[in-house]
Protein backbone atom coordinates (compact mmCIF):
# COMPACT_ATOMS: atom_id res chain seq x y z
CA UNK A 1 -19.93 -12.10 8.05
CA UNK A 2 -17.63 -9.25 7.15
CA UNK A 3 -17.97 -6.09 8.98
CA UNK A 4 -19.50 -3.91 6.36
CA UNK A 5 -22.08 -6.65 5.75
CA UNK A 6 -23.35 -6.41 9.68
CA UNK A 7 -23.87 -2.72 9.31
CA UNK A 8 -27.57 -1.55 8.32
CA UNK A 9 -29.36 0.07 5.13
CA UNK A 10 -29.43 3.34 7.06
CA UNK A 11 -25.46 3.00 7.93
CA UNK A 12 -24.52 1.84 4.47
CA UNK A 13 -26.49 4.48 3.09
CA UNK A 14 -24.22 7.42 5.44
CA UNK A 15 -20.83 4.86 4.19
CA UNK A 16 -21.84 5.08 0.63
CA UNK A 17 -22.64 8.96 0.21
CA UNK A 18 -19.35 9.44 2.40
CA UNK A 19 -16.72 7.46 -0.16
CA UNK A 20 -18.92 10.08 -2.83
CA UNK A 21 -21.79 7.31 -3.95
CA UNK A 22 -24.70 9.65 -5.18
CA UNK A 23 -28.31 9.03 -5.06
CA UNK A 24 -27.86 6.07 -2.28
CA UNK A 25 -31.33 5.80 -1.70
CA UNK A 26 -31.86 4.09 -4.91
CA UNK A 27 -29.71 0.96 -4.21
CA UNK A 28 -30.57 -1.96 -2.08
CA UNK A 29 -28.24 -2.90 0.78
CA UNK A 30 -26.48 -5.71 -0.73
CA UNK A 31 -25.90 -3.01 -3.95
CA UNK A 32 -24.31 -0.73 -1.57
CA UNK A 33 -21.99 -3.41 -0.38
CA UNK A 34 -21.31 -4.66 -3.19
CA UNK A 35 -20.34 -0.90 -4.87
CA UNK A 36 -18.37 -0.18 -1.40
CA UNK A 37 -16.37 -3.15 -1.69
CA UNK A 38 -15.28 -1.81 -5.18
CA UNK A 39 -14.51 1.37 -3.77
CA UNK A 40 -12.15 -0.32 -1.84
CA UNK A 41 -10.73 -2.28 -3.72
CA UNK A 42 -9.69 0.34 -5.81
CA UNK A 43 -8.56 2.50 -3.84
CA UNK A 44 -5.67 -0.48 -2.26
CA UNK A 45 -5.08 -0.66 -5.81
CA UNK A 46 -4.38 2.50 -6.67
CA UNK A 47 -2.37 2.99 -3.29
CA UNK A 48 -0.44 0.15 -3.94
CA UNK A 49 0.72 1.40 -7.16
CA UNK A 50 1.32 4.57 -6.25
CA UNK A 51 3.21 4.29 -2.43
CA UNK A 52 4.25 0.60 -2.88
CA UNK A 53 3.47 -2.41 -1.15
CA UNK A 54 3.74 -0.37 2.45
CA UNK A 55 0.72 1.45 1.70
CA UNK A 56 -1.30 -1.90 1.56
CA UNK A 57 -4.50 -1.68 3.79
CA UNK A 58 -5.00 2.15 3.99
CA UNK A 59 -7.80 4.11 2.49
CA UNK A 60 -11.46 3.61 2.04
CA UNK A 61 -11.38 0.55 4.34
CA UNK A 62 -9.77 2.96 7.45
CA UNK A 63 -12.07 5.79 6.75
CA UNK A 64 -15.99 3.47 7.00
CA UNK A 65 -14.99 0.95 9.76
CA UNK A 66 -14.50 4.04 12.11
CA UNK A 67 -18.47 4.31 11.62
C-alpha cells in the first residue's frame, strides 16, 4: 500500500482541496486517490517537459507527503 492510500477520508479530503480539487466532500476516498494520483502525474509530466529529465520527482508528490 502506497502512501497516499494509508492516509484517511479526512486527510485526503485537506490533500485534495490543497492541489485545488473543489467540492471534496462529494468524492469517496478511493475517488480522491484516484484524482490525486492524476494530479501527479501531470504535474511530473509537465515538469519533465518543461525542466528536463532533472526535474523528475518534484511537484505535487513533494508538496502532500509532507502531510
Amino acid at each position: 500500500m502506497g502512501l497516499i492510500e494509508s492516509k484517511n477520508l479526512s486527510d485526503l479530503r485537506e490533500i485534495a482541496k490543497l492541489a485545488g480539487i473543489k467540492s471534496v466532500t462529494k468524492y469517496k476516498k478511493a475517488e480522491l486517490i484516484s484524482m490525486l494520483m492524476d494530479l501527479e502525474s501531470q504535474n511530473e509530466q509537465s515538469k519533465r517537459s518543461e525542466d528536463g529529465p532533472a526535474a523528475a520527482g518534484s511537484g505535487l508528490a513533494d508538496d502532500w507527503r509532507n502531510i
